[in-house]
N, C-alpha and C. Protein backbone atom coordinates (compact mmCIF):
# COMPACT_ATOMS: atom_id res chain seq x y z
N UNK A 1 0.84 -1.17 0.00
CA UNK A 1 0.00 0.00 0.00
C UNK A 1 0.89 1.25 0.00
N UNK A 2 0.28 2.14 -0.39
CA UNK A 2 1.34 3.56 -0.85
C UNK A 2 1.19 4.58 0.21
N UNK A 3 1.96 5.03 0.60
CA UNK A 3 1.78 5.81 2.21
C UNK A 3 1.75 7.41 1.14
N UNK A 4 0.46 7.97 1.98
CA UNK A 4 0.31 9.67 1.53
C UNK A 4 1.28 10.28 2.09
N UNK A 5 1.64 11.23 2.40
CA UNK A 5 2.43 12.66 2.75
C UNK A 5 1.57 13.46 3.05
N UNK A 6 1.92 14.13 4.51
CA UNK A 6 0.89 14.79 5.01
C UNK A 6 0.68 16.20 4.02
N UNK A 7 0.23 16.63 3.88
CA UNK A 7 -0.50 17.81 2.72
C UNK A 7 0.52 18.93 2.86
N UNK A 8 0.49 19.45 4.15
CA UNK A 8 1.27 20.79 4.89
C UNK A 8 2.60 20.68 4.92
N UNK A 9 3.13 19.78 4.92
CA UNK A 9 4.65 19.44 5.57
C UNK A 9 5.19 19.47 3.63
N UNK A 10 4.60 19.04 2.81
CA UNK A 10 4.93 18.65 1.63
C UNK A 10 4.85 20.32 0.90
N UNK A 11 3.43 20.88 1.01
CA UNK A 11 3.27 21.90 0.47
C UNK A 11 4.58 22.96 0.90
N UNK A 12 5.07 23.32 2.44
CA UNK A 12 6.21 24.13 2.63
C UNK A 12 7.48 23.64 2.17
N UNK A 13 7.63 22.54 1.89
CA UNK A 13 8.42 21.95 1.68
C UNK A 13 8.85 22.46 0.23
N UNK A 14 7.54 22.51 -0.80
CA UNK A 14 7.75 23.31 -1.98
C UNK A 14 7.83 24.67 -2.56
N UNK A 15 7.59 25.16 -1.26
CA UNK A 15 7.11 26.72 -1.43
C UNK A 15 8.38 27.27 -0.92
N UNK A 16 9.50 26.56 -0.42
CA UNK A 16 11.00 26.93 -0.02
C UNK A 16 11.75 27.34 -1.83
N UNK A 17 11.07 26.87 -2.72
CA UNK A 17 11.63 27.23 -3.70
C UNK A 17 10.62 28.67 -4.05
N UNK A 18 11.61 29.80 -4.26
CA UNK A 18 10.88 31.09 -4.96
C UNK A 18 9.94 31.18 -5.58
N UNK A 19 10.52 30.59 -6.59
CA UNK A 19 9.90 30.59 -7.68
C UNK A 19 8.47 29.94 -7.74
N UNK A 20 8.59 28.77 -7.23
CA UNK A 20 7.21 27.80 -6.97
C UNK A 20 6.62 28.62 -6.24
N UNK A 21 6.86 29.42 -5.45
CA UNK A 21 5.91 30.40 -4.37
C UNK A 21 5.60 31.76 -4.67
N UNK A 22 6.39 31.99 -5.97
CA UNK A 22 5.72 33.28 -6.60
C UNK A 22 4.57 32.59 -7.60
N UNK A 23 4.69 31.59 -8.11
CA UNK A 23 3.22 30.81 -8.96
C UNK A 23 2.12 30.77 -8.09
N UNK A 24 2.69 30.34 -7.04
CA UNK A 24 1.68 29.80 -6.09
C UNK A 24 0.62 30.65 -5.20
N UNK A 25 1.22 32.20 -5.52
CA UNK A 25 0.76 33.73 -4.86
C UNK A 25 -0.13 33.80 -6.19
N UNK A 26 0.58 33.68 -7.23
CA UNK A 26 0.04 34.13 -8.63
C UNK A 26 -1.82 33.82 -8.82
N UNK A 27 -1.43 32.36 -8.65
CA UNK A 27 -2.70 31.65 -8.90
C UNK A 27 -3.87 32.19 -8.14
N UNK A 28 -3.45 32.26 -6.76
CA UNK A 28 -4.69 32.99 -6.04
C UNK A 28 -4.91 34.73 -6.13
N UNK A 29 -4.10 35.23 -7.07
CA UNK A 29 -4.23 36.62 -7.47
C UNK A 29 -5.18 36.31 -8.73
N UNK A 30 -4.78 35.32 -9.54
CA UNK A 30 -5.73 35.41 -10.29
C UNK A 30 -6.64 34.95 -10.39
N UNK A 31 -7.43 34.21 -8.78
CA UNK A 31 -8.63 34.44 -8.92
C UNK A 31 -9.22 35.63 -8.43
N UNK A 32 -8.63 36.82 -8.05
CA UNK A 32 -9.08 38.04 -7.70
C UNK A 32 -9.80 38.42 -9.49
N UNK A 33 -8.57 38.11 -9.96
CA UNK A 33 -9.00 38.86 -11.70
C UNK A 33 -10.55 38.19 -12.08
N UNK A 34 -10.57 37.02 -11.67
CA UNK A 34 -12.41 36.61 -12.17
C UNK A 34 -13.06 36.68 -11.01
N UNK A 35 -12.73 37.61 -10.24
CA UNK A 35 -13.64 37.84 -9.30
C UNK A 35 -14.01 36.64 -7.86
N UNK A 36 -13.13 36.04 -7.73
CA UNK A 36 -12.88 34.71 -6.99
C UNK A 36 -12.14 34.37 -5.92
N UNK A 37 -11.70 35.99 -5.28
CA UNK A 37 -10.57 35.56 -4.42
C UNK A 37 -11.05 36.17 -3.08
N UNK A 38 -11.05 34.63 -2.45
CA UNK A 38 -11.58 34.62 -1.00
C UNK A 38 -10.06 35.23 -0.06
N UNK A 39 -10.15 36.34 0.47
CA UNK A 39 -9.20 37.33 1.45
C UNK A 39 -8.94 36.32 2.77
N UNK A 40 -9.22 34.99 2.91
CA UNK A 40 -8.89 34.33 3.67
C UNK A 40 -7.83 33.39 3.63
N UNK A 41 -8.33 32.88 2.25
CA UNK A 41 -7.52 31.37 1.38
C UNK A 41 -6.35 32.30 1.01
N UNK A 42 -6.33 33.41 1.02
CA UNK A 42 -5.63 34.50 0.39
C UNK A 42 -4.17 35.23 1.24
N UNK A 43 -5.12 35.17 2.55
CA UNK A 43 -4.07 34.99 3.95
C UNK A 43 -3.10 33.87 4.26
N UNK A 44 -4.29 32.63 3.98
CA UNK A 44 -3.65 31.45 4.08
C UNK A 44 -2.05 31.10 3.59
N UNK A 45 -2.79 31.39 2.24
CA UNK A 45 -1.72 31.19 1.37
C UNK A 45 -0.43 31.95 1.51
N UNK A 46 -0.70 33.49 1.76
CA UNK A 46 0.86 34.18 2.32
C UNK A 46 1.31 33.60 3.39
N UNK A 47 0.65 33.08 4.02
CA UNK A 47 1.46 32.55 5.86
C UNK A 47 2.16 31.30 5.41
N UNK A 48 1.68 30.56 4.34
CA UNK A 48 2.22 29.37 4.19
C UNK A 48 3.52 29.78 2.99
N UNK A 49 3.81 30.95 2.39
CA UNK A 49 5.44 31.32 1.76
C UNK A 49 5.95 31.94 3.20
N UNK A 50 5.11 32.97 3.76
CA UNK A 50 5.98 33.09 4.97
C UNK A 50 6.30 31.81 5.83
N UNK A 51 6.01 31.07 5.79
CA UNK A 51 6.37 29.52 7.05
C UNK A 51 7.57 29.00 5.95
N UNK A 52 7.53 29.08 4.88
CA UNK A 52 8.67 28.66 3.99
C UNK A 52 9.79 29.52 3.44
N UNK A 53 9.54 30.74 3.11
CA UNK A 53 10.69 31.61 3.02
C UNK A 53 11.06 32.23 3.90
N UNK A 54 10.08 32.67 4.90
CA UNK A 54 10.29 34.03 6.08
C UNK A 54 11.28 33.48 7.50
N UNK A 55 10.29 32.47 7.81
CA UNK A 55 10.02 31.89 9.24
C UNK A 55 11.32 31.60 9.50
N UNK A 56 11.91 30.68 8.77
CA UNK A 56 13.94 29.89 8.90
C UNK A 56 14.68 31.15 8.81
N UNK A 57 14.66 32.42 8.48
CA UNK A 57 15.38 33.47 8.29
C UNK A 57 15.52 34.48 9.13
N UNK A 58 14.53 34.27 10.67
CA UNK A 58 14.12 34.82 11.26
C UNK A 58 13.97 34.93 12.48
N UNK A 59 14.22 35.56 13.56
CA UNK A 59 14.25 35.05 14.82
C UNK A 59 12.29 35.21 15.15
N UNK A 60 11.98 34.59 16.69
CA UNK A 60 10.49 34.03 16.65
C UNK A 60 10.18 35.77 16.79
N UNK A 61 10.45 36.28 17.43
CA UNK A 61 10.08 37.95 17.57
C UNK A 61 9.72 38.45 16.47
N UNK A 62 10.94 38.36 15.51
CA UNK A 62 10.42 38.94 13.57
C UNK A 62 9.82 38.32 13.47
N UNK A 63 9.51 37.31 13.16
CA UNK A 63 8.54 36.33 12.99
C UNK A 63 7.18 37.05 12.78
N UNK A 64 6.87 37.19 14.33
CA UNK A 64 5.41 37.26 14.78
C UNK A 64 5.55 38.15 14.50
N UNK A 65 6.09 39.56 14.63
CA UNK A 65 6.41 40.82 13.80
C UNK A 65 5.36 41.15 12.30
N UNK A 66 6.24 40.25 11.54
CA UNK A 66 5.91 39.98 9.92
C UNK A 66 4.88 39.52 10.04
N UNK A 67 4.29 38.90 10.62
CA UNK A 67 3.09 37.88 10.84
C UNK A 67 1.93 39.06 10.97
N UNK A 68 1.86 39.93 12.46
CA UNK A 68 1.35 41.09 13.04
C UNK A 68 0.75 42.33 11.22
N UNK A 69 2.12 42.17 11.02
CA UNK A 69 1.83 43.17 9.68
C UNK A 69 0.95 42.96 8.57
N UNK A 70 1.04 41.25 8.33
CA UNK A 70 -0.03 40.89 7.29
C UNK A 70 -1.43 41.40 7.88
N UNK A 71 -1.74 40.63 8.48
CA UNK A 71 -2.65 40.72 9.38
C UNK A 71 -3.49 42.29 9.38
N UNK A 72 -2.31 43.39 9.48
CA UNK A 72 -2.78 44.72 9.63
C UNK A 72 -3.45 45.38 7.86
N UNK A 73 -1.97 44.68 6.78
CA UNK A 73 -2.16 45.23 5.62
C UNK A 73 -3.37 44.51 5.07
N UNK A 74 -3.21 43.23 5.44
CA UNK A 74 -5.00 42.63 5.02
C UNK A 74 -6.03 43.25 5.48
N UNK A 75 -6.48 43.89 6.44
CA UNK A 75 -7.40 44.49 6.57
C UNK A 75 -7.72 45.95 6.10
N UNK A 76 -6.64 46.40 5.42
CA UNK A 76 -6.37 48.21 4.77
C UNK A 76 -7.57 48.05 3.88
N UNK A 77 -8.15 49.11 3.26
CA UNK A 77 -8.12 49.25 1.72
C UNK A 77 -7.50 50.27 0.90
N UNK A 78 -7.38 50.73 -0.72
CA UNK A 78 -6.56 51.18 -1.05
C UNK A 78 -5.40 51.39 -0.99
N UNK A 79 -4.93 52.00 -1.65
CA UNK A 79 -3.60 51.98 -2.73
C UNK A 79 -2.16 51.65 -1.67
N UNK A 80 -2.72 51.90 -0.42
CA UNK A 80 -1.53 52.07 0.37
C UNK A 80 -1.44 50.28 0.99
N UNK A 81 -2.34 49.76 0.60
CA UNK A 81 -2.35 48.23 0.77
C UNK A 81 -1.48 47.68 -0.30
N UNK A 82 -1.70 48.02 -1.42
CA UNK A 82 -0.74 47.25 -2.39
C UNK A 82 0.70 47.68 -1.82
N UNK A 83 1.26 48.87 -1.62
CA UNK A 83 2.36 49.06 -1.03
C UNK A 83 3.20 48.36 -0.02
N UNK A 84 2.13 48.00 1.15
CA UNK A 84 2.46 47.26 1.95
C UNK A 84 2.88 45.45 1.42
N UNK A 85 2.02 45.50 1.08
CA UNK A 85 2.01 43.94 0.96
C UNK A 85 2.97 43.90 0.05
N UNK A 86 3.61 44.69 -1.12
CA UNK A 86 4.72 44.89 -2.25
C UNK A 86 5.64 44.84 -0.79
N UNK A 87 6.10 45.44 0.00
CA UNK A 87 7.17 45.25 0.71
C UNK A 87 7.25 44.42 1.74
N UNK A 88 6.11 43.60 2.44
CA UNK A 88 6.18 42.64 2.91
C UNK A 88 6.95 41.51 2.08
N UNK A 89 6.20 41.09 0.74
CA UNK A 89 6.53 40.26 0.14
C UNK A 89 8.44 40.86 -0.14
N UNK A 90 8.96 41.41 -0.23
CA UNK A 90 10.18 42.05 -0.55
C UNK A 90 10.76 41.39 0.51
N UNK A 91 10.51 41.31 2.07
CA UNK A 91 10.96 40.56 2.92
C UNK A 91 11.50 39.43 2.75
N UNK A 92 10.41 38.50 2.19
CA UNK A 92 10.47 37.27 1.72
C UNK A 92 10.89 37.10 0.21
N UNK A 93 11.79 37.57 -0.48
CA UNK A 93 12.74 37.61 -1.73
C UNK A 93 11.48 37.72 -2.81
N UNK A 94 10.19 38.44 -2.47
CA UNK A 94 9.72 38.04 -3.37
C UNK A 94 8.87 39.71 -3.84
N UNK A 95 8.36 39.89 -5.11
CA UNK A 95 8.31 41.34 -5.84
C UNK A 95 6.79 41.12 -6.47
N UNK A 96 6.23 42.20 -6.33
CA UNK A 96 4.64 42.46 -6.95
C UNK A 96 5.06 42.93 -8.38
N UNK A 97 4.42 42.17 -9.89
CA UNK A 97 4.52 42.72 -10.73
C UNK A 97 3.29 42.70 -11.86
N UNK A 98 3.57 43.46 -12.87
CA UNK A 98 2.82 43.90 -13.92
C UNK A 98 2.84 43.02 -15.00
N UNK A 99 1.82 42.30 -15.89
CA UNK A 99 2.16 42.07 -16.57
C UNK A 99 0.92 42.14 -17.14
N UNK A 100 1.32 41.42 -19.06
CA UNK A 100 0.16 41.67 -20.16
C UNK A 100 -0.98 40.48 -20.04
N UNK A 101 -2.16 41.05 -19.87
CA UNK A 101 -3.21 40.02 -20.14
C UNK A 101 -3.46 40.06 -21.35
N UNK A 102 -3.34 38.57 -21.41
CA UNK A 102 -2.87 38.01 -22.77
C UNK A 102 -4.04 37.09 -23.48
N UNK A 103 -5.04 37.24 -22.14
CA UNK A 103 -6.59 35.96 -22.65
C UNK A 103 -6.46 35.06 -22.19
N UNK A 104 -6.55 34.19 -23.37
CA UNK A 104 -6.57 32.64 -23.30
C UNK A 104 -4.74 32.21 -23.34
N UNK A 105 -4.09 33.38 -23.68
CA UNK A 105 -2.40 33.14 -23.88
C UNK A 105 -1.85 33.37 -22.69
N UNK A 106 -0.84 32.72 -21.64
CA UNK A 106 -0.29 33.09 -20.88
C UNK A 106 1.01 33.93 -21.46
N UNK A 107 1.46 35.03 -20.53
CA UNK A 107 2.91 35.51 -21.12
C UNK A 107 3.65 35.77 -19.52
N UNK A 108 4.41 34.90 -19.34
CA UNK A 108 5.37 34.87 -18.43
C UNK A 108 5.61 36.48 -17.69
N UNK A 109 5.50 36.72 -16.16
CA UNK A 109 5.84 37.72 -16.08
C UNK A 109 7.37 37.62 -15.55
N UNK A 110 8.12 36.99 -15.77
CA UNK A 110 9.30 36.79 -16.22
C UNK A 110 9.85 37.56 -16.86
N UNK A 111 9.11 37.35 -18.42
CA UNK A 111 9.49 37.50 -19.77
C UNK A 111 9.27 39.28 -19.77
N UNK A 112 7.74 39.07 -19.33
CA UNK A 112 7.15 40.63 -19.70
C UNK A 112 6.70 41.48 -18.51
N UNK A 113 7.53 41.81 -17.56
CA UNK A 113 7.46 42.76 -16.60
C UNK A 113 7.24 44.30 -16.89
N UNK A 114 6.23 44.63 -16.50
CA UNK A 114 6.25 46.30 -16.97
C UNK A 114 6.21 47.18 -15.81
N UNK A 115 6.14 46.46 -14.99
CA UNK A 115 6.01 47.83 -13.33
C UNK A 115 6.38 46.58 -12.06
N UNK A 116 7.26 47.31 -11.41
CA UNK A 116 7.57 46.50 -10.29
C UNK A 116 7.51 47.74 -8.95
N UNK A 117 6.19 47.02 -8.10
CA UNK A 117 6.35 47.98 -6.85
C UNK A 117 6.96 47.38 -5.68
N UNK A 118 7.52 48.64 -5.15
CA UNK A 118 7.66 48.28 -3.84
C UNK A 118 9.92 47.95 -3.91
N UNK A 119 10.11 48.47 -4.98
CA UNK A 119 11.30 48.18 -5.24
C UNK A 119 12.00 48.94 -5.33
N UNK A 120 12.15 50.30 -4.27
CA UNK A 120 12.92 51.36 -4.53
C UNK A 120 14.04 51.66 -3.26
């Protein structure tokens, strides 16, 4: 019989890679774009790159610190929320960006970056 892997332990386990954890932000941004993005699953999901990029880099004080801040910028609205959360994520090696909606075509925002906040 084939033994599972507990869900959580596996998921941080993948989200230690950047890159997999900037997709993994991505996806639940873009269900904001169709109108789909639950501000909870949304939390979730940052605490679980912070438990994988932040948390090992960090003493428990920053920690809960960084933790304290989501928490605050999730509840903002406007423009000064995207700011925040652009430099939270900056904490954690990671950058808010722009790119072309393309439809039914994906275009790498890799490839096609046009505005990067929170990077000055």
């Amino acid at each position: 019989m084939v033994k599972s892997v507990p869900y959580h332990p596996f998921l941080i386990e993948q989200l230690k890679d950047p890159v997999y954890a900037a997709g993994y932000l991505a996806l639940f941004l873009n269900e904001q774009e169709e109108g789909d993005l639950d501000i909870g699953i949304f939390s979730s999901a940052l605490k679980d790159v912070f438990e994988a990029l932040g948390e090992p880099n960090m003493s428990k004080d920053e920690a809960k610190l960084h933790l304290e801040k989501l928490d605050v910028l999730l509840s903002q609205n406007g423009m000064a929320t995207i700011y925040a959360l652009a430099n939270w994520l900056k904490v954690l090696g990671l950058k808010l960006t722009v790119a072309v909606d393309a439809g039914d075509e994906e275009i790498s925002a890799n490839i096609v970056e046009l505005a990067e906040v929170g990077n000055v």
